[in-house]
Protein backbone atom coordinates (compact mmCIF):
# COMPACT_ATOMS: atom_id res chain seq x y z
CA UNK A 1 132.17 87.75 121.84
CA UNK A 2 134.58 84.65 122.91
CA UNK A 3 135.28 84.52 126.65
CA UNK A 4 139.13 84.75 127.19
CA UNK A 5 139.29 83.61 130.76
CA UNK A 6 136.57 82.67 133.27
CA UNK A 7 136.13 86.07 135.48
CA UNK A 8 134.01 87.57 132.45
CA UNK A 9 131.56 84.75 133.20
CA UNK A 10 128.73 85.80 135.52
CA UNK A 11 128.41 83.85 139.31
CA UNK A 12 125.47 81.45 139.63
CA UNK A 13 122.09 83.16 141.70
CA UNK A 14 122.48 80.01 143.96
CA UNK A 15 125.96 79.78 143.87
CA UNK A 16 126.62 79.87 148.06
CA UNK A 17 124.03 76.83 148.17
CA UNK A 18 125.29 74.51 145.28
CA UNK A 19 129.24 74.92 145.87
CA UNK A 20 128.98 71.47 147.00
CA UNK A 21 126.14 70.20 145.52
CA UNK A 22 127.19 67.32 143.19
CA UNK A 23 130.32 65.83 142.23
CA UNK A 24 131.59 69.17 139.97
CA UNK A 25 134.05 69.36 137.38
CA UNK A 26 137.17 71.52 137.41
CA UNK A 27 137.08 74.12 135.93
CA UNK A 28 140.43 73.30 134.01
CA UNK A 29 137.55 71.62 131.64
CA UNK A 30 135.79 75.27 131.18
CA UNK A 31 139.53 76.77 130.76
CA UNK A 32 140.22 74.15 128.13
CA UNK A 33 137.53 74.92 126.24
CA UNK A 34 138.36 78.31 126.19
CA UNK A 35 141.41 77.89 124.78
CA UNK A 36 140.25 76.28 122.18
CA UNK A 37 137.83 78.15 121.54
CA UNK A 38 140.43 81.43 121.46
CA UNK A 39 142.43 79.14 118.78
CA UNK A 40 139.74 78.33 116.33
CA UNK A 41 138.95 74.83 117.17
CA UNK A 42 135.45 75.87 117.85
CA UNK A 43 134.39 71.93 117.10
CA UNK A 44 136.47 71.05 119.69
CA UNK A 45 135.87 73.87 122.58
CA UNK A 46 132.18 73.03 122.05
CA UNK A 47 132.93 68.87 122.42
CA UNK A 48 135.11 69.53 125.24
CA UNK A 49 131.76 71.79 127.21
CA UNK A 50 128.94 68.83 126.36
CA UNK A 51 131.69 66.29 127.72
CA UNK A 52 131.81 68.08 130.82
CA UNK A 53 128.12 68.88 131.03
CA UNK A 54 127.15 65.36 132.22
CA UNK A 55 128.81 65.62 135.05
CA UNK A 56 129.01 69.33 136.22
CA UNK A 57 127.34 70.52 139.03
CA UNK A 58 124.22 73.10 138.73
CA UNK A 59 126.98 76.32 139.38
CA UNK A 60 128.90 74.96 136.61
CA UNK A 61 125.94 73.97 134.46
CA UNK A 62 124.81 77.68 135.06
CA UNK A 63 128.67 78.89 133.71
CA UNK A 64 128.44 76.30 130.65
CA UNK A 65 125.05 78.30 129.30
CA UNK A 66 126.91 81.27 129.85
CA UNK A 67 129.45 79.86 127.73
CA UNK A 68 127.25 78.27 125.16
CA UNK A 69 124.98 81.83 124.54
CA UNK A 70 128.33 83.49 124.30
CA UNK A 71 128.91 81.61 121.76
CA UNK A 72 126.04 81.13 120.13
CA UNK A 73 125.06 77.39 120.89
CA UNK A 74 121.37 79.20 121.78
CA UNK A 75 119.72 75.34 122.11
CA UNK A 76 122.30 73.81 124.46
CA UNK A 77 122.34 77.18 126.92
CA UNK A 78 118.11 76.94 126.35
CA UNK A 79 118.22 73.01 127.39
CA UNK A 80 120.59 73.87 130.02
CA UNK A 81 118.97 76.89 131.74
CA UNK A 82 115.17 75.01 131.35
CA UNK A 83 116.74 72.44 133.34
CA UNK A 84 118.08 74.98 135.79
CA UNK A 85 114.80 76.64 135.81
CA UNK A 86 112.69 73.39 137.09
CA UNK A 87 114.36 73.02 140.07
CA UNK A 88 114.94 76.81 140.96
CA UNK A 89 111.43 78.22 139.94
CA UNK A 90 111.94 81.27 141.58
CA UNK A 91 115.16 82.06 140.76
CA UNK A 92 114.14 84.80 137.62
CA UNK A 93 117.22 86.01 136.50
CA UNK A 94 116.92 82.33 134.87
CA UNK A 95 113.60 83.50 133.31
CA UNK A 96 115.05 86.56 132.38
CA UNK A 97 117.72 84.74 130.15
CA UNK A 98 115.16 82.01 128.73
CA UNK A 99 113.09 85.22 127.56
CA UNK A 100 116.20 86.55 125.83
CA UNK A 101 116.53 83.42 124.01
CA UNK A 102 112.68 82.74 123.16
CA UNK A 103 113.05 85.95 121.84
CA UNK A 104 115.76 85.62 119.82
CA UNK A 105 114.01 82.83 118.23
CA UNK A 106 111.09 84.90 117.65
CA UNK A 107 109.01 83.31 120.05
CA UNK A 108 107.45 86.06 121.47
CA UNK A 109 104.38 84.43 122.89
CA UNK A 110 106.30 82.01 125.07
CA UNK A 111 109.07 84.95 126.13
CA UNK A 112 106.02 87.18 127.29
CA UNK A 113 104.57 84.05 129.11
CA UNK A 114 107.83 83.96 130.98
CA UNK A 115 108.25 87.10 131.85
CA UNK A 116 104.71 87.40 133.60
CA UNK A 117 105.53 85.12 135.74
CA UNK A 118 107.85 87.13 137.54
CA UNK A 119 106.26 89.22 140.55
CA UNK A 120 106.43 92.33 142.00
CA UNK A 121 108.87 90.97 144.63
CA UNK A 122 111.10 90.00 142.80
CA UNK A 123 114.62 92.23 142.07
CA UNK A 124 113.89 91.37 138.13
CA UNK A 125 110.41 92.53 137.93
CA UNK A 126 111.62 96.07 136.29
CA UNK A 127 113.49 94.67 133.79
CA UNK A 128 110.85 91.91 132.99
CA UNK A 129 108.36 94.98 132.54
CA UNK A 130 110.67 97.01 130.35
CA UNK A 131 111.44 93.55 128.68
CA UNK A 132 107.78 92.92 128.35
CA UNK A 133 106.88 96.51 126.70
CA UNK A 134 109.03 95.91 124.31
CA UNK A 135 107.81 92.47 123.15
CA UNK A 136 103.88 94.25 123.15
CA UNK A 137 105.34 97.13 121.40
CA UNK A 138 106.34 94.73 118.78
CA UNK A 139 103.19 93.04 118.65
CA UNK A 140 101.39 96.33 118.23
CA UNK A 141 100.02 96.52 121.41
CA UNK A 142 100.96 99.87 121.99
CA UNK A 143 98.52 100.45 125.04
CA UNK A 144 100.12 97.48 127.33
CA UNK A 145 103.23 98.37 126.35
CA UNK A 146 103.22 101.63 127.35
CA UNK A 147 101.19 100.41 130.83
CA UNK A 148 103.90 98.47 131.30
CA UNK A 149 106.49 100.98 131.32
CA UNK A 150 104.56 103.89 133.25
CA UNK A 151 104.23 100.78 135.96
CA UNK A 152 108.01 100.67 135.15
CA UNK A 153 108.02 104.16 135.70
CA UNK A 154 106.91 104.44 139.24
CA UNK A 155 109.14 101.73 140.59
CA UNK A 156 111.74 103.89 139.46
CA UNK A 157 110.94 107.20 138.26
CA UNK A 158 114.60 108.36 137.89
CA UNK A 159 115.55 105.41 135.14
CA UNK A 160 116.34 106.81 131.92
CA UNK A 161 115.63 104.01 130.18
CA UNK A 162 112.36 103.91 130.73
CA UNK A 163 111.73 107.31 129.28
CA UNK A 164 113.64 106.45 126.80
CA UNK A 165 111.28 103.58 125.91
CA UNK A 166 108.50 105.98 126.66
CA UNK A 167 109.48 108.05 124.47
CA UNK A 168 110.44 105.40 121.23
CA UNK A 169 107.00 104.34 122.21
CA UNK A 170 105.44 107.24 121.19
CA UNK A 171 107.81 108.16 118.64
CA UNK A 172 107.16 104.71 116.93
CA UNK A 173 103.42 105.65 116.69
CA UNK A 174 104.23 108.97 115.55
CA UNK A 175 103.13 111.14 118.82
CA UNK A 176 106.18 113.45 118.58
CA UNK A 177 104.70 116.29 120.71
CA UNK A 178 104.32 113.39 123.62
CA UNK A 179 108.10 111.53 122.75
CA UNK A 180 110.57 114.81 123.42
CA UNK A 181 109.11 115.31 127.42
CA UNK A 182 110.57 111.61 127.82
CA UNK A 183 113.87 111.65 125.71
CA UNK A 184 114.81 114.86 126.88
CA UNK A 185 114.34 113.37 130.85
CA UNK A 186 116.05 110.80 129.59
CA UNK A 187 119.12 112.34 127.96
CA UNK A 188 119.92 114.83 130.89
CA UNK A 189 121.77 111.07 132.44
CA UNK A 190 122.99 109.31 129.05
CA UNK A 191 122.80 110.92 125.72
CA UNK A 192 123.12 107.32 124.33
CA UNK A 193 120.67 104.18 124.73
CA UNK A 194 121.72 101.21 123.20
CA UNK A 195 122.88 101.92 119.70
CA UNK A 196 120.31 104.88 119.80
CA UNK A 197 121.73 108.64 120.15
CA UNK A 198 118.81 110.36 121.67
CA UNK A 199 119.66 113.66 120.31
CA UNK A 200 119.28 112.37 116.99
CA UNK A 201 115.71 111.29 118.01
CA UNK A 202 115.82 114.48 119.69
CA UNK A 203 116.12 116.26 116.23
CA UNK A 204 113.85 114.18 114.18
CA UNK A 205 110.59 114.26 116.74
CA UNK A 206 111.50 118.46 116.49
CA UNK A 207 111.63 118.11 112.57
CA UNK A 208 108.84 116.21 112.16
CA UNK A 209 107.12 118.92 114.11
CA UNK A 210 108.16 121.44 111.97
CA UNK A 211 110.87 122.99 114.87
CA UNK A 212 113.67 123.30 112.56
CA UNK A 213 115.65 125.43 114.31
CA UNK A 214 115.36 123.26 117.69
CA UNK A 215 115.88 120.61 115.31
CA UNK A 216 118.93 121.70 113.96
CA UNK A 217 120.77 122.07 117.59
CA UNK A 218 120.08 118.88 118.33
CA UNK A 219 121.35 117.65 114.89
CA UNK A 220 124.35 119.64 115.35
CA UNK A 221 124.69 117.69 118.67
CA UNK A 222 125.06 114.16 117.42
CA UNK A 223 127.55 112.10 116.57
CA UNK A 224 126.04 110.38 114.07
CA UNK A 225 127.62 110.84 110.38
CA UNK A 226 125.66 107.63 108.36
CA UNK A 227 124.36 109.27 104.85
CA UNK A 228 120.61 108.92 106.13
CA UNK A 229 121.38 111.13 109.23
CA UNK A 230 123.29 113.78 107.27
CA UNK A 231 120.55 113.72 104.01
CA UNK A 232 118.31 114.62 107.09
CA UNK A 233 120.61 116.86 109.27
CA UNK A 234 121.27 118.89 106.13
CA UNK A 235 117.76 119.20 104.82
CA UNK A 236 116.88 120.42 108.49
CA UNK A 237 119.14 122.67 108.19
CA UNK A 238 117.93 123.95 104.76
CA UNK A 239 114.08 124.29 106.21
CA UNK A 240 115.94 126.63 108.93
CA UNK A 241 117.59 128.98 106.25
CA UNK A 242 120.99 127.87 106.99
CA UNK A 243 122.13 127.13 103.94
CA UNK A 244 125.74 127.51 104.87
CA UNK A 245 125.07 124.52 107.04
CA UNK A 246 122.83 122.41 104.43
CA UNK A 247 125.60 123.26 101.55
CA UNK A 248 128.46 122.23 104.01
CA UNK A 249 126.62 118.77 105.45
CA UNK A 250 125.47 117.69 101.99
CA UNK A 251 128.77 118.42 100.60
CA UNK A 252 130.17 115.82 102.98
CA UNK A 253 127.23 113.30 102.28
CA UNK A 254 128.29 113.44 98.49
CA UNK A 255 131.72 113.15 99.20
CA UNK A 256 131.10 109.64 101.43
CA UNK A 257 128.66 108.24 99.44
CA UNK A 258 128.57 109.66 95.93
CA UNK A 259 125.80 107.56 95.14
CA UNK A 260 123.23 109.29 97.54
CA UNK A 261 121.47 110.70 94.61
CA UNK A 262 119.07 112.60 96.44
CA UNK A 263 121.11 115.46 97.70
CA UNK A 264 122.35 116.44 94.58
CA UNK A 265 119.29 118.45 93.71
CA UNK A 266 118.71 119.83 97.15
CA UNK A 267 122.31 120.90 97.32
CA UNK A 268 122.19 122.43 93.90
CA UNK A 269 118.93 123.99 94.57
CA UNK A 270 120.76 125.36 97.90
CA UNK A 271 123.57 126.84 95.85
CA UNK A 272 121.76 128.64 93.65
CA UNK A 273 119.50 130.35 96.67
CA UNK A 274 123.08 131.58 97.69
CA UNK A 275 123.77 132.89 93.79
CA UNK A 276 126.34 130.57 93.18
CA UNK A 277 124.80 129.40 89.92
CA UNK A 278 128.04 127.31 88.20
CA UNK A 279 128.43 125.21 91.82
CA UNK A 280 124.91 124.29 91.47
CA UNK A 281 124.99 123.65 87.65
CA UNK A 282 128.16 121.74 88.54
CA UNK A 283 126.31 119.71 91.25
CA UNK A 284 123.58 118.90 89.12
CA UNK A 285 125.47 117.41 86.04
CA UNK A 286 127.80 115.31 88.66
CA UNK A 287 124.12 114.13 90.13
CA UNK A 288 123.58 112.93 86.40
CA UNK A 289 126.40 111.29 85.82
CA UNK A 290 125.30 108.84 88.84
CA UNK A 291 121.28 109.00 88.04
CA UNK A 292 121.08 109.27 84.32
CA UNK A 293 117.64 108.82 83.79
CA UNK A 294 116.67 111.53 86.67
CA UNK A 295 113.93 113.94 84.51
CA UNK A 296 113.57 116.23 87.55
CA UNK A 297 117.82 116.41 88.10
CA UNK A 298 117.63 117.22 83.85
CA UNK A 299 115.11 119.78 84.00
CA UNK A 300 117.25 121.62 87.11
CA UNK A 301 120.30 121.52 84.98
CA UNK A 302 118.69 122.96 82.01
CA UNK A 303 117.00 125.96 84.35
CA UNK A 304 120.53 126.37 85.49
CA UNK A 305 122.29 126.35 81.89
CA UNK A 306 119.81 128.92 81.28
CA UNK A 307 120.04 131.19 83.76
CA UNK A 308 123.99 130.95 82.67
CA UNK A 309 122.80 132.09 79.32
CA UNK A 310 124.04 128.58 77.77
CA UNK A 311 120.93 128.21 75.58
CA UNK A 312 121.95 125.52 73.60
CA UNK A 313 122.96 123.44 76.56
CA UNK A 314 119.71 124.49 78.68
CA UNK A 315 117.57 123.07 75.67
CA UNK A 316 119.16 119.95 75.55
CA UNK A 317 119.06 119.12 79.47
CA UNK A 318 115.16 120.23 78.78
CA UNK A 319 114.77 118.04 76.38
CA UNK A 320 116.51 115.20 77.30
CA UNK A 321 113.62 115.23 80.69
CA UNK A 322 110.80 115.36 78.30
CA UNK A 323 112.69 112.48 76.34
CA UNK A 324 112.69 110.38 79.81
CA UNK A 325 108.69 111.08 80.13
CA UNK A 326 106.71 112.92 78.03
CA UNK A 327 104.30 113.35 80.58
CA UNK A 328 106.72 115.48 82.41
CA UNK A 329 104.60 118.68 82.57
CA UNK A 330 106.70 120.50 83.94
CA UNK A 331 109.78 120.64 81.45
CA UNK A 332 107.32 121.03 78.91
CA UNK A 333 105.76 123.79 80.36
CA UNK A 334 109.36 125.54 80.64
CA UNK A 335 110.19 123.95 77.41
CA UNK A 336 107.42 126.07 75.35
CA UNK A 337 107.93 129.37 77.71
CA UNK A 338 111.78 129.62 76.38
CA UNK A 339 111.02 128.76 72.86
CA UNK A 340 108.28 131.28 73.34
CA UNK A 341 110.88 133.66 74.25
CA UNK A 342 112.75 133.16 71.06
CA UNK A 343 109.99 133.34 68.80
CA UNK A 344 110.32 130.14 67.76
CA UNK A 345 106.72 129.05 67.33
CA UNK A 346 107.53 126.06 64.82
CA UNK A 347 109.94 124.58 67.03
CA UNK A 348 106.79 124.98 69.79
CA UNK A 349 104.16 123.11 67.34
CA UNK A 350 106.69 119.93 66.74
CA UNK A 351 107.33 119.28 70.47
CA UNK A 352 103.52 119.65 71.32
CA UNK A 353 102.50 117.83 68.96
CA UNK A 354 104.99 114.90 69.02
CA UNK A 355 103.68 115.22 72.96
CA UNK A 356 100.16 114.99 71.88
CA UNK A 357 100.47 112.20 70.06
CA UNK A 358 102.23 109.89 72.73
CA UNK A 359 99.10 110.59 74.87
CA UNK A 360 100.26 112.76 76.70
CA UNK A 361 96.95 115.45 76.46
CA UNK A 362 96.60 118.33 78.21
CA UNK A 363 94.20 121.78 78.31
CA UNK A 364 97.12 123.96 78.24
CA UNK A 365 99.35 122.06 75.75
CA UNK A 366 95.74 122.42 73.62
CA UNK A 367 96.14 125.89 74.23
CA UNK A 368 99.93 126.50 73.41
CA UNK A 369 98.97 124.72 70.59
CA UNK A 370 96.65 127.19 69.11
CA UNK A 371 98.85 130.27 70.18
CA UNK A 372 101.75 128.74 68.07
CA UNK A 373 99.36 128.18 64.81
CA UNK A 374 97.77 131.54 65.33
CA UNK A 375 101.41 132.87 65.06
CA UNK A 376 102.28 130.50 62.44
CA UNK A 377 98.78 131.48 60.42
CA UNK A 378 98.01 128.11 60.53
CA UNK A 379 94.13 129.66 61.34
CA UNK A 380 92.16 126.47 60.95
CA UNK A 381 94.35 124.39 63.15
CA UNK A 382 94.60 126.91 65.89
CA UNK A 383 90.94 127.20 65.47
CA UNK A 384 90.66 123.51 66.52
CA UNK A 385 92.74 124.26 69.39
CA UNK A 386 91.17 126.70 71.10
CA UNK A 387 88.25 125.24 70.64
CA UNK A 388 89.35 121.67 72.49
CA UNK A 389 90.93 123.80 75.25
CA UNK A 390 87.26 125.93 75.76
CA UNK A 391 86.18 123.74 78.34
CA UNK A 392 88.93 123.51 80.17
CA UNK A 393 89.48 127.10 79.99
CA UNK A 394 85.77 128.76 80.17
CA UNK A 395 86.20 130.02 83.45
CA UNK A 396 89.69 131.75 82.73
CA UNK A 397 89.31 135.14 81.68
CA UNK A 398 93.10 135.21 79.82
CA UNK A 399 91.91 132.46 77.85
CA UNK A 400 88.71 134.05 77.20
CA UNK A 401 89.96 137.36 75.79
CA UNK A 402 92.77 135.47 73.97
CA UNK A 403 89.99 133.45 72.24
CA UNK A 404 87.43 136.00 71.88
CA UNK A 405 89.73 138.41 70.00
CA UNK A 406 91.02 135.49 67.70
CA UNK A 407 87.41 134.99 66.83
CA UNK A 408 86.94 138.29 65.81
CA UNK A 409 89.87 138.20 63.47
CA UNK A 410 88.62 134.75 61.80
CA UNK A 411 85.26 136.71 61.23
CA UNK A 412 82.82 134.90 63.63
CA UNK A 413 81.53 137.41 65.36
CA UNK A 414 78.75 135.62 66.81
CA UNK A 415 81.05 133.36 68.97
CA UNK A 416 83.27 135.86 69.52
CA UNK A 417 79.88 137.95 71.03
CA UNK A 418 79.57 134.61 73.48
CA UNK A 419 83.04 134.07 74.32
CA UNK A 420 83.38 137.64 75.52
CA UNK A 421 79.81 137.41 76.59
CA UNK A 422 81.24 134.66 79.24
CA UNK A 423 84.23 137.08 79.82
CA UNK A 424 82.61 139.95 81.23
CA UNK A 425 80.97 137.71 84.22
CA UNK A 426 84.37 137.36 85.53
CA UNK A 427 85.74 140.31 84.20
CA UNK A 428 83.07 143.07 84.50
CA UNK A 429 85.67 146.05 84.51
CA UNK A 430 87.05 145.44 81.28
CA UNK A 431 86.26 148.85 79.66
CA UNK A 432 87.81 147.52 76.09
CA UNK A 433 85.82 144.81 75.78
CA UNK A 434 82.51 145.98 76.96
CA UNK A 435 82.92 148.75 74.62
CA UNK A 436 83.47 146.04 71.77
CA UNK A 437 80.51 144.38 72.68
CA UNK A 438 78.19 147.97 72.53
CA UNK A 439 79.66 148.38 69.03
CA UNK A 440 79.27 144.64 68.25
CA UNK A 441 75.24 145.25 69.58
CA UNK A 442 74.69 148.78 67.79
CA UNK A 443 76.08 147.28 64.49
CA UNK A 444 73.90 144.03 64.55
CA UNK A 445 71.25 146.25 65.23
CA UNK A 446 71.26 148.50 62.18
């Protein structure tokens, strides 16, 4: 900020008692520098105040700091007011600004020595303890920090900034529950602290709580329209079932900042809750065309293309995930359920095994495996298969019957009698296969 004339500058604390104290300067020197200052000769404004600092009187050594932190000379107003401060000890509002300016300079240890010098007695000890909890808070010393601002607190209980800093207190270490009592004390006098809008911390203590609908009116209540805020505000609004809300908030969010790729899935996702299946197959490819290499955004479009009945196009999104990472279990999973579908078992052999041989080895691919060389009549290699899916797989009766019956029809009984053997445990009910096993016994038998 650049001073335009000298009423915006604050009077001295001792100005009554030093009007005459030393020979002074006029202040058409302070005006001067101002005006140059205003023009753009900074150089010269800031000449003109050091010129007339050697022989300005305390008042108007007190108004050149002002001048100097204004303008961000923070060493001259520092030498200045630690001057000041030597021969006016008690006068704190002095402290107050040499704080500011330790802290500033990230000198927090010398700020918080400051400001504990300033007693109960004097008019700045609440701001020096609201000044001080915040220095502790930063320090992680969330205890004295927040004994700081309950002593705060009592001197004035009705202060809304100190439940507000109550409440980012215990916001900042996560106590949610404990923050809302204090912002919402705090936001019945000003609904804005700072460059903080307390309903927005209003909303995301209630969200974070899982309160989405309490959430939600306070989202609905800010004024705050940065991407973060509506990715959350929307998302909220989602978890609530308004998905008119989410669709219309994230909508906007893409609109501002097309590059927010995380709400194109969510928005998509919302779409086609509401049945409108081409919007959300629209949002997804336009969330591609910003995050190529998304697997998860590719394997939503190709579910979408699908449930369009655009085969062709739904393979090729599915694909193109499992390209990205093989180890993307989930398109492959989906991958081998559609092909499955069609029938097309060969097509179901290549992609598992292509998988398999990147690494990428898993129980149920093992098992897929085998179901697509059973169909195929490749015996021996589904053999294999179900075999190096068994013990993955012994405790699941599907896989159990599946297996046991494929034994059978390869002609080894004997396993087959153990597989199904290890079936019945968890399946004791199974009438079929019991009654397999009696013949099975009676025959071996004879």
């Amino acid at each position: 900020m650049i001073i335009t004339d000298t009423e915006n500058i604050k009077p001295f604390p001792y100005r009554t008692t030093l009007r005459n104290n030393g020979k002074g300067v006029s202040m058409q020197g302070i005006e001067e520098a101002i005006q140059f200052m205003n023009e753009g000769k900074s150089d010269k404004a800031i000449d003109t105040l050091r010129t007339e600092l050697s022989r300005a009187n305390d008042e108007e050594k007190y108004t050149i700091a002002e001048m100097f932190l204004q303008w961000g000379m923070t060493d001259d107003a520092q030498e200045i007011l630690q001057d000041l401060k030597q021969k006016y000890p008690e006068e704190h509002e002095l402290t107050i600004m040499l704080a500011e300016i330790y802290v500033d300079q990230e000198q927090d240890e010398y700020a918080i020595d400051l400001l504990n010098e300033i007693t109960e007695e004097s008019e700045e000890y609440l701001g020096a303890l609201v000044q001080l909890a915040d220095l502790y808070q930063s320090q992680g010393l969330f205890e004295v920090a927040e004994q700081k601002l309950l002593a705060a607190k009592d001197l004035a209980p009705n202060e809304p900034v100190i439940d507000f800093g109550l409440g980012e207190l215990a916001f900042s270490q996560g106590e949610y529950q404990k923050s809302i009592p204090y912002y919402e004390r705090s936001i019945r006098r000003n609904s804005q602290i700072g460059e903080t809008e307390i309903p927005l911390r209003l909303a995301e203590a209630y969200a974070m709580l899982g309160d989405y609908e309490q959430s939600l009116d306070y989202f609905q209540a800010t004024t705050d329209t940065s991407p973060d805020v509506l990715f959350r505000y929307g998302f909220t609004a989602y978890r609530s079932n308004r998905n008119d809300i989410a669709m219309r908030v994230w909508k906007k969010l893409i609109e501002e900042d097309p590059f927010y790729q995380s709400a194109y899935p969510l928005l998509a996702e919302a779409q086609e809750l509401d049945g409108l299946i081409e919007e959300a197959y629209e949002t997804a490819q336009k969330g591609l065309k910003k995050d190529e290499f998304n697997k998860d955004l590719y394997l939503q479009a190709g579910k979408l293309a699908f449930r369009m009945e655009n085969k062709l196009e739904g393979y090729q999104l599915i694909r193109q995930a499992i390209s990205l990472d093989p180890g993307h279990r989930e398109s492959v999973v989906f991958l081998v359920e559609r092909l499955k579908e069609d029938g097309d078992y060969e097509a179901i052999k290549d992609v598992l095994e292509h998988i398999m041989e990147m690494n990428e080895i898993e129980p149920m691919y093992q098992w897929e495996l085998a179901r697509a060389n059973n169909e195929l009549e490749y015996f021996n290699e589904a053999l294999n298969g179900y075999e190096e899916a068994y013990n993955a797989f012994k405790d699941d009766s599907d896989f159990l019957k599946e297996y046991g019956y494929f034994l059978v029809e390869e002609g080894k009984v004997n396993e087959a009698h153990t597989v199904f053997s290890r079936y019945l445990e968890i399946e004791p009910t199974d009438e079929d296969v019991r009654e397999f096993m009696s013949r099975f016994e009676a025959n071996e038998g004879e």
